[in-house]
Protein backbone atom coordinates (compact mmCIF):
# COMPACT_ATOMS: atom_id res chain seq x y z
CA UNK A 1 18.03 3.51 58.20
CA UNK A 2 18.14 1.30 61.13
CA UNK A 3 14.86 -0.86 61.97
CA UNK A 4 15.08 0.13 65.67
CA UNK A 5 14.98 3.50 64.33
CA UNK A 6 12.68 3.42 61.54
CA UNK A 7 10.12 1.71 64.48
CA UNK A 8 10.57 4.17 67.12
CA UNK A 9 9.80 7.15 64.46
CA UNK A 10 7.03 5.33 63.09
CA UNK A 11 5.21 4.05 66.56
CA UNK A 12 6.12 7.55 68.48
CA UNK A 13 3.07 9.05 67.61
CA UNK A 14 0.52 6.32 67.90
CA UNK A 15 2.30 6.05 71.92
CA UNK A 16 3.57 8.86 73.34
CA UNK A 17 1.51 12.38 72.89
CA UNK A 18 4.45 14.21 73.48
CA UNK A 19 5.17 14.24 69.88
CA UNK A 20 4.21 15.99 67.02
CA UNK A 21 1.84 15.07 64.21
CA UNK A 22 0.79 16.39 60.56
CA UNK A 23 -2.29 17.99 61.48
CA UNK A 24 -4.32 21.32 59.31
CA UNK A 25 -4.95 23.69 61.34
CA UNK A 26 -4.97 26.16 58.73
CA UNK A 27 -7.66 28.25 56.60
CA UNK A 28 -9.72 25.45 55.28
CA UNK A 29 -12.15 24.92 57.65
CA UNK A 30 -14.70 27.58 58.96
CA UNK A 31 -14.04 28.90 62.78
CA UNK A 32 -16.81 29.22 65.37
CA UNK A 33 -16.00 30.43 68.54
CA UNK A 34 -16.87 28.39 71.60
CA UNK A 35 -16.60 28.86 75.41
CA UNK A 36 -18.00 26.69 78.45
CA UNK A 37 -21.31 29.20 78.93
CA UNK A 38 -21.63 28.69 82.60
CA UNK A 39 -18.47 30.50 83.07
CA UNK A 40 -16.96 33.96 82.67
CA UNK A 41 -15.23 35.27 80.58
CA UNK A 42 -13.08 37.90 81.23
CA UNK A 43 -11.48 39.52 77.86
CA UNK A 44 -13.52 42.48 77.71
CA UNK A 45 -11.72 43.50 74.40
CA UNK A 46 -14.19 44.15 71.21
CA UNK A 47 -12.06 41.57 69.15
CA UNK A 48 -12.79 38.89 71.66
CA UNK A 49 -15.47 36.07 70.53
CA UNK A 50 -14.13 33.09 72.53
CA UNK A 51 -11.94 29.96 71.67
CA UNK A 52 -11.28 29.49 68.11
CA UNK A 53 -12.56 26.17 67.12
CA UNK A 54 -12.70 24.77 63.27
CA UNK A 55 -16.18 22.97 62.01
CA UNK A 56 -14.03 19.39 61.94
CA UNK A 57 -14.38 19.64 65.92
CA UNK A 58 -10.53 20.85 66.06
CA UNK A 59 -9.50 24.16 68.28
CA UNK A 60 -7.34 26.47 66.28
CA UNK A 61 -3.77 28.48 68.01
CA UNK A 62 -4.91 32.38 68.12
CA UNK A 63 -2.27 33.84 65.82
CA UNK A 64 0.00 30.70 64.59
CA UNK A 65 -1.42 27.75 62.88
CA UNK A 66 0.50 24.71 63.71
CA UNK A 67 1.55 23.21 60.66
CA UNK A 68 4.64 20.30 61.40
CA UNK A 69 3.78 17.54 59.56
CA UNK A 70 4.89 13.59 60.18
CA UNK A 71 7.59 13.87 57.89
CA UNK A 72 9.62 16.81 60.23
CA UNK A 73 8.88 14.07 62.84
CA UNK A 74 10.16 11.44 61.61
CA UNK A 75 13.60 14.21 59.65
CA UNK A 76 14.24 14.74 63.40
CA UNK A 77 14.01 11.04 65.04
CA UNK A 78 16.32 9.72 62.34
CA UNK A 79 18.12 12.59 62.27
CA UNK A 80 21.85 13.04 63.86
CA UNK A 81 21.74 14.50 67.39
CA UNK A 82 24.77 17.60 67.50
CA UNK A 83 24.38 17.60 71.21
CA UNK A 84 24.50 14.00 71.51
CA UNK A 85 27.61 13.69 73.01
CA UNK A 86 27.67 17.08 75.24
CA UNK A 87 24.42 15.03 76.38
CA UNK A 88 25.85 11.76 77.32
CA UNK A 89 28.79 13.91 79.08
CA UNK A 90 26.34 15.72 81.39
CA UNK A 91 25.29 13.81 84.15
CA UNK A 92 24.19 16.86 86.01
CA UNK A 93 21.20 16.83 87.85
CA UNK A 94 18.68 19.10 89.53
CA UNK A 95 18.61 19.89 93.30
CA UNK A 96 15.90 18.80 95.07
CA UNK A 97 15.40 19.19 98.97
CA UNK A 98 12.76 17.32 100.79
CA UNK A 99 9.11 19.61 101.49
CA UNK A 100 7.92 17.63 104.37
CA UNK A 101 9.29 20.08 106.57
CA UNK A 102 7.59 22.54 104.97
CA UNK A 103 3.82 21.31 104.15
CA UNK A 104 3.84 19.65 107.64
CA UNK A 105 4.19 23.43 108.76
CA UNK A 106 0.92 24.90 107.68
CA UNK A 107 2.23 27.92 105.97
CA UNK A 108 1.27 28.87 102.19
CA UNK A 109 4.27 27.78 99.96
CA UNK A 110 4.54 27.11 96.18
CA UNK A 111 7.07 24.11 95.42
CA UNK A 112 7.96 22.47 92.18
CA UNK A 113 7.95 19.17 92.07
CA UNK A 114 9.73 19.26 88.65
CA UNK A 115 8.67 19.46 84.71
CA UNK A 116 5.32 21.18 85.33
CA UNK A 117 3.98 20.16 88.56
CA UNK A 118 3.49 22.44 91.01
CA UNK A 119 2.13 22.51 94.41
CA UNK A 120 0.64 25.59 96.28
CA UNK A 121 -0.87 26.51 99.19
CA UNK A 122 -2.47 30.23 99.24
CA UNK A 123 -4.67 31.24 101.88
CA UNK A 124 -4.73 27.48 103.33
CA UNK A 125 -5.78 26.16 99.80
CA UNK A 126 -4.48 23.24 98.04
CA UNK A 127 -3.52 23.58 94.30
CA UNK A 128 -1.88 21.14 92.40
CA UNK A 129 -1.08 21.59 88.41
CA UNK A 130 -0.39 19.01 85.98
CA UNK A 131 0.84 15.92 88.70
CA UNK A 132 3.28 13.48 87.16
CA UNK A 133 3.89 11.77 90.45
CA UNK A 134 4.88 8.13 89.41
CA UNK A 135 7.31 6.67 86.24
CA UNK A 136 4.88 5.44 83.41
CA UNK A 137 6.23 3.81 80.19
CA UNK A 138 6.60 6.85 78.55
CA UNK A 139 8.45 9.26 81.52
CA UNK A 140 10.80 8.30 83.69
CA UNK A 141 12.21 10.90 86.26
CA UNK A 142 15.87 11.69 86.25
CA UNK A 143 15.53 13.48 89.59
CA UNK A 144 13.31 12.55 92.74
CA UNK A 145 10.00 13.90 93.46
CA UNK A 146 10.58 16.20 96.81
CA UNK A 147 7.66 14.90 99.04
CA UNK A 148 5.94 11.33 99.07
CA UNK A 149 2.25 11.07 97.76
CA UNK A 150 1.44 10.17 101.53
CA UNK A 151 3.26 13.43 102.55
CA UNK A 152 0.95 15.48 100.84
CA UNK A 153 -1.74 17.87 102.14
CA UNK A 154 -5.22 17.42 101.21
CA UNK A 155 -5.36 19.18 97.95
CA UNK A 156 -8.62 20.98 96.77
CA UNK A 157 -7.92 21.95 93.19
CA UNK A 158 -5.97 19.83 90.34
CA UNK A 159 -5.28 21.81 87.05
CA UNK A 160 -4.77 19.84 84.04
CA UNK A 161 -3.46 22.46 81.64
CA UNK A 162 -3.43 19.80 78.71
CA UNK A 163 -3.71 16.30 77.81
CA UNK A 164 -0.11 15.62 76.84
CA UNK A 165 1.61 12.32 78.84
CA UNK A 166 4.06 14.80 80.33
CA UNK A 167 1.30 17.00 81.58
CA UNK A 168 -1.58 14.83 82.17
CA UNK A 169 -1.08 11.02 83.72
CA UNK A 170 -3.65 8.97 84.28
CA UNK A 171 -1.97 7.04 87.13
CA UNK A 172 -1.07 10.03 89.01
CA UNK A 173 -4.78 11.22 87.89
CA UNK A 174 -6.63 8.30 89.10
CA UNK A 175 -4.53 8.30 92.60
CA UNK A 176 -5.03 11.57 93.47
CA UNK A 177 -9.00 11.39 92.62
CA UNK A 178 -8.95 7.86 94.86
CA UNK A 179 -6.90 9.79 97.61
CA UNK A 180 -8.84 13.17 97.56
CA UNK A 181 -12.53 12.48 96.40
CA UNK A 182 -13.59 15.89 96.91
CA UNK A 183 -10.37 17.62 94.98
CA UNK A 184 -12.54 19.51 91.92
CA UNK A 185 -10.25 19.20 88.89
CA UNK A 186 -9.78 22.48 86.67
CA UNK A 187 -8.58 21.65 83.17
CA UNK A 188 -9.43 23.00 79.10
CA UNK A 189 -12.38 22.48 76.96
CA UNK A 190 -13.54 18.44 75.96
CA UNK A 191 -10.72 17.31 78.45
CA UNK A 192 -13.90 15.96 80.39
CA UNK A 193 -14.53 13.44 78.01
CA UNK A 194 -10.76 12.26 78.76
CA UNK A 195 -10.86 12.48 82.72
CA UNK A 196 -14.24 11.33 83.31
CA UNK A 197 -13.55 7.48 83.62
CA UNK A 198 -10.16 8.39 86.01
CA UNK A 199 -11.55 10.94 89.09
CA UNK A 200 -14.25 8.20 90.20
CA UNK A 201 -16.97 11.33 90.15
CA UNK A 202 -14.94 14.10 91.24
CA UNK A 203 -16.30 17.62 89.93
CA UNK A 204 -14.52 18.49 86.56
CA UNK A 205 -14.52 22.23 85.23
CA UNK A 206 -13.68 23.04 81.67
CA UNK A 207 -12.70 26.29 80.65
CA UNK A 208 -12.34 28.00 77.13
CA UNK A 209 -9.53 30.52 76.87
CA UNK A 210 -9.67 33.70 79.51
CA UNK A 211 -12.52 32.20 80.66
CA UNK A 212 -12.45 32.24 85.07
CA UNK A 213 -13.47 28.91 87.27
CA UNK A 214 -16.16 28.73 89.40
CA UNK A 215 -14.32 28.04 92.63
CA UNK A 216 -14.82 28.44 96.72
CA UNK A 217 -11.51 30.11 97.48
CA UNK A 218 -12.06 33.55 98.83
CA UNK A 219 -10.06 36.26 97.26
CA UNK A 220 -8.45 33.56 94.51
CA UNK A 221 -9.36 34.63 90.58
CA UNK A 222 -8.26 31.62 88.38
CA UNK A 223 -8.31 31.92 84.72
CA UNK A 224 -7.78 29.64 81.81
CA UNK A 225 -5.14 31.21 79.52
CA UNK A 226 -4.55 30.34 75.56
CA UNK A 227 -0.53 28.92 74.87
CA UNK A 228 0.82 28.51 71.13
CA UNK A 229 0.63 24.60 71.26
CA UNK A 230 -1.83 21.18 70.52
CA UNK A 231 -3.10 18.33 71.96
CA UNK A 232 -3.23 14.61 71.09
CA UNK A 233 -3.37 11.66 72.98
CA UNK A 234 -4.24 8.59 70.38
CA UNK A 235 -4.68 8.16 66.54
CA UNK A 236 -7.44 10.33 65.84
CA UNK A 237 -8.00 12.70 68.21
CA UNK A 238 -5.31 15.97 67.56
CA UNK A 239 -6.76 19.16 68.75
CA UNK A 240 -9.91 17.83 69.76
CA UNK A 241 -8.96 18.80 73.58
CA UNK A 242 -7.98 22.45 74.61
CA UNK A 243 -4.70 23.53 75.33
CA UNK A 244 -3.72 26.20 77.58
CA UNK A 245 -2.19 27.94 80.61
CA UNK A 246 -3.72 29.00 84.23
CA UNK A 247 -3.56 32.68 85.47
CA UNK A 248 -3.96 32.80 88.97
CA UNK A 249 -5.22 36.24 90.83
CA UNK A 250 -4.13 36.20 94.54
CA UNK A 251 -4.85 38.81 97.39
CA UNK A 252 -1.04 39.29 97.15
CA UNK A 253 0.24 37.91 93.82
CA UNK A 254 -0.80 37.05 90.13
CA UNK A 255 0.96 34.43 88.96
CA UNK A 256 1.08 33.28 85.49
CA UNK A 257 1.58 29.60 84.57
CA UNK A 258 2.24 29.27 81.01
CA UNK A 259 1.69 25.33 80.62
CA UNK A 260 3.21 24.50 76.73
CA UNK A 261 3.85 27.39 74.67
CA UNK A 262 5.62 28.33 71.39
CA UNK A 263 6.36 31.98 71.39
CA UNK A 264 4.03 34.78 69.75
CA UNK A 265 1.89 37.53 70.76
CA UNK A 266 -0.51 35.58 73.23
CA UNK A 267 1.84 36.45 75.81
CA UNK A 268 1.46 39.87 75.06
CA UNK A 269 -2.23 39.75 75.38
CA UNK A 270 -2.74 37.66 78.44
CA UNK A 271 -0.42 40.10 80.49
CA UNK A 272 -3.26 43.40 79.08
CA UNK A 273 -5.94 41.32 79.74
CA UNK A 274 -4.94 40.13 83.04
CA UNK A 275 -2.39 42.09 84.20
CA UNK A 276 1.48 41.53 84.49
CA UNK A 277 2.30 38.27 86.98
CA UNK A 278 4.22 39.05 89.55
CA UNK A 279 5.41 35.60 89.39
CA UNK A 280 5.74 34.08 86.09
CA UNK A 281 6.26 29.70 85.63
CA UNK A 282 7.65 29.86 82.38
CA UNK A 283 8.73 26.41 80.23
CA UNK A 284 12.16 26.70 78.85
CA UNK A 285 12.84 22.74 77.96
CA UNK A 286 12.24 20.81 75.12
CA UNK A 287 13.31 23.36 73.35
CA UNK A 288 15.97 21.49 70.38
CA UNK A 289 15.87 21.41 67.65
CA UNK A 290 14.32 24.65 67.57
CA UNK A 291 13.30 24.36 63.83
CA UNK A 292 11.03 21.32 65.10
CA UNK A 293 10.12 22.41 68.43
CA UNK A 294 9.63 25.90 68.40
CA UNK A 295 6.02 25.69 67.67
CA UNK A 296 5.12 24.18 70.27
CA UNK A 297 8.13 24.81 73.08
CA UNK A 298 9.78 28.37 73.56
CA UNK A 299 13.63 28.71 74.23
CA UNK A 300 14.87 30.11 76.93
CA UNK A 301 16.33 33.03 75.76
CA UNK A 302 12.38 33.73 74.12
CA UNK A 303 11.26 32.99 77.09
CA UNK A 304 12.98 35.83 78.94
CA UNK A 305 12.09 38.52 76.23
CA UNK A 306 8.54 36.92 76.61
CA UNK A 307 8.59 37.59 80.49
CA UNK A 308 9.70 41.00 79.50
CA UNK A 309 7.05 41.77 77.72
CA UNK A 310 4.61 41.02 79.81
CA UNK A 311 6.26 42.84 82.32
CA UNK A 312 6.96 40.23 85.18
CA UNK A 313 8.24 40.47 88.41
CA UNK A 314 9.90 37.04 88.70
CA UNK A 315 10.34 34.52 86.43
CA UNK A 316 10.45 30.84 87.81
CA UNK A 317 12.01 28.34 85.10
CA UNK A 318 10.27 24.74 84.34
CA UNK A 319 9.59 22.10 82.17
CA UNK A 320 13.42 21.36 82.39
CA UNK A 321 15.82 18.96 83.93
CA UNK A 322 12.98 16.00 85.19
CA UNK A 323 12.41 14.30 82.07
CA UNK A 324 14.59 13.53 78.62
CA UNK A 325 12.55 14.57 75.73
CA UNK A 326 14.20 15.87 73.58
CA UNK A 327 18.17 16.96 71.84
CA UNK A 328 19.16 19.31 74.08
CA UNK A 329 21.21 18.14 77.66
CA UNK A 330 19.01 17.96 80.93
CA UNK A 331 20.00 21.50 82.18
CA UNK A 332 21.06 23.51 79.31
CA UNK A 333 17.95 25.45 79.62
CA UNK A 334 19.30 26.75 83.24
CA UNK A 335 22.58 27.67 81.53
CA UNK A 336 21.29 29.96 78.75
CA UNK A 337 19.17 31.87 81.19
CA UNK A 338 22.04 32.06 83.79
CA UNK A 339 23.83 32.66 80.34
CA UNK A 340 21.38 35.68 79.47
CA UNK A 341 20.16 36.73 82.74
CA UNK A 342 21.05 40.12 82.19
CA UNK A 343 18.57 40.67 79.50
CA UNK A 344 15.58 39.49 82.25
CA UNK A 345 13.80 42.48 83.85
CA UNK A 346 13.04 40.82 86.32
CA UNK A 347 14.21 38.69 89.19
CA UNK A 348 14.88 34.98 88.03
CA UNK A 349 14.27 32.27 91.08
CA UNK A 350 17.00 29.67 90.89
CA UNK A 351 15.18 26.53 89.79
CA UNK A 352 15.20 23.83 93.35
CA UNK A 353 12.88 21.22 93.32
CA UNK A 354 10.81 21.48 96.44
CA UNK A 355 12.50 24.56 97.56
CA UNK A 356 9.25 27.49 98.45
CA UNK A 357 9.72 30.25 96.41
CA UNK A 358 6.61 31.78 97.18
């Protein structure tokens, strides 16, 4: 093996939380089931006790354990790349057209300003979910973001749905909390601990799974949904912080954003408990090889049947096309669903960063 190799694989998961890690999140360990008590919690089913959470301080996936150990790690970073070349080939990148326009305008909108951050404004209220606004040493953008930081309106609500790098940036954190001190951040259980020292005192909410936020929007419902995934930031603290996704409840929409999610039957359950979205942010990146990544990343073509089982409306594709992290080309993703669009039962919105597609 190569040295350069050999150090990447061996320093990836000490640097970049991205990446996967051995960790047991199987049947040894007694689960208690925990939930932030100030909240409520809205699965009314008889099955329902709250979060799954193991007695080493670890939270548990519902109905998969996550079980990749260091060693598939490390069989994929030294491993041969089959789409390597295709890759190099592809210098395709994502549209992107400039929001100014449209935030200067006052209207509601929801824009993506690509991988998993998203912008809204419903009912005159600011939301903005999982902000990577500025390159860091782990992420660098392939495509531009569609509206400067000082273009933005003041935003009420950031959601953090988990503490991976690509999802949860302490630059873009600590801006945002400098720029908009009275922005109340909404974000999983123990991710306080994590944000605390960034949002220089700004209120921080932590939900357990299909638990809803306290929050002064009139007529907006915003729930804290469970994904098949983990967290980890540093050496010794996988699964200590909740993962999840964020259902929102409008006066004209629900609209499902799924955050990082391997497939399984969650899906299933968040669309009884909550309803089918009428607009559902689905991931479909990071997706190869799917023998590594599937626990943690759906494909696209899952992510369609998915969408069809929960019944959806229209399914908005992300988590593609911004950032290189893994085998597969930049917008492969957007070819297999154009590929299989005519299994979606549904409308699918053709992915523009900071087009509206409200």
């Amino acid at each position: 093996m190569k040295p350069k190799i050999l150090i990447v694989a061996l320093f990836i998961p000490l640097l970049f939380g991205m990446v996967w890690v051995y960790n047991n999140d199987g049947n040894s360990h007694k689960i208690r089931y925990v939930s932030n008590e100030s909240l409520a919690t809205v699965h009314k089913g008889l099955a329902w006790k709250g979060t799954p959470k193991l007695n080493d301080g670890t939270f548990k996936n519902l109905y998969k354990p996550f079980d990749s150990s260091f060693w598939d790690l490390l069989k994929w970073k030294t491993s041969e790349n089959p789409y390597a070349e295709e890759k190099e080939k592809d210098s395709r990148l994502l549209e992107v057209v400039n929001s100014k326009e449209k935030v200067d305008s006052g209207e509601d909108f929801m824009i993506w300003l690509g991988h998993a951050s998203f912008l809204f404004r419903i009912q005159g209220v600011v939301y903005l979910i999982d902000p990577i606004l500025m390159d860091n040493v782990f992420l660098k953008r392939k495509t531009a973001l569609p509206l400067a930081l000082e273009d933005f309106p003041k935003v009420d609500f950031i959601l953090i749905s988990h503490n991976h790098r690509d999802h949860c940036d302490k630059s873009s954190i600590s801006a945002l909390a400098e720029r908009y001190p009275g922005a109340k951040f909404l974000t999983g259980l123990e991710m306080k601990g994590l944000l605390r020292g960034w949002v220089n005192g700004n209120e921080i909410q932590e939900a357990g799974w299909f638990q809803q936020y306290q929050i002064d929007a009139p007529g907006m419902e915003i729930t804290y949904v469970p994904s098949r995934h983990w967290t980890r930031r540093w050496l010794s603290d996988t699964n200590k912080r909740l993962w999840g996704g964020f259902y929102f409840k409008t006066p004209d929409n629900n609209i499902y954003f799924m955050g990082d999610s391997g497939d399984g039957v969650h899906f299933d359950e968040i669309a009884e408990v909550m309803g089918p979205p009428d607009i559902a942010i689905m991931g479909v990146g990071a997706f190869r090889p799917e023998w590594f990544m599937e626990q943690s990343h759906i494909s696209p073509r899952d992510a369609i049947h998915a969408f069809n089982r929960m019944g959806g409306r229209s399914f908005f594709p992300m988590h593609f096309g911004t950032f290189d992290l893994s085998d597969e080309p930049l917008l492969e993703p957007l070819n297999l669903l154009l590929q299989h669009q005519n299994e979606l039962n549904g409308e699918l919105i053709f992915p523009v960063i900071g087009k509206d597609f409200l």
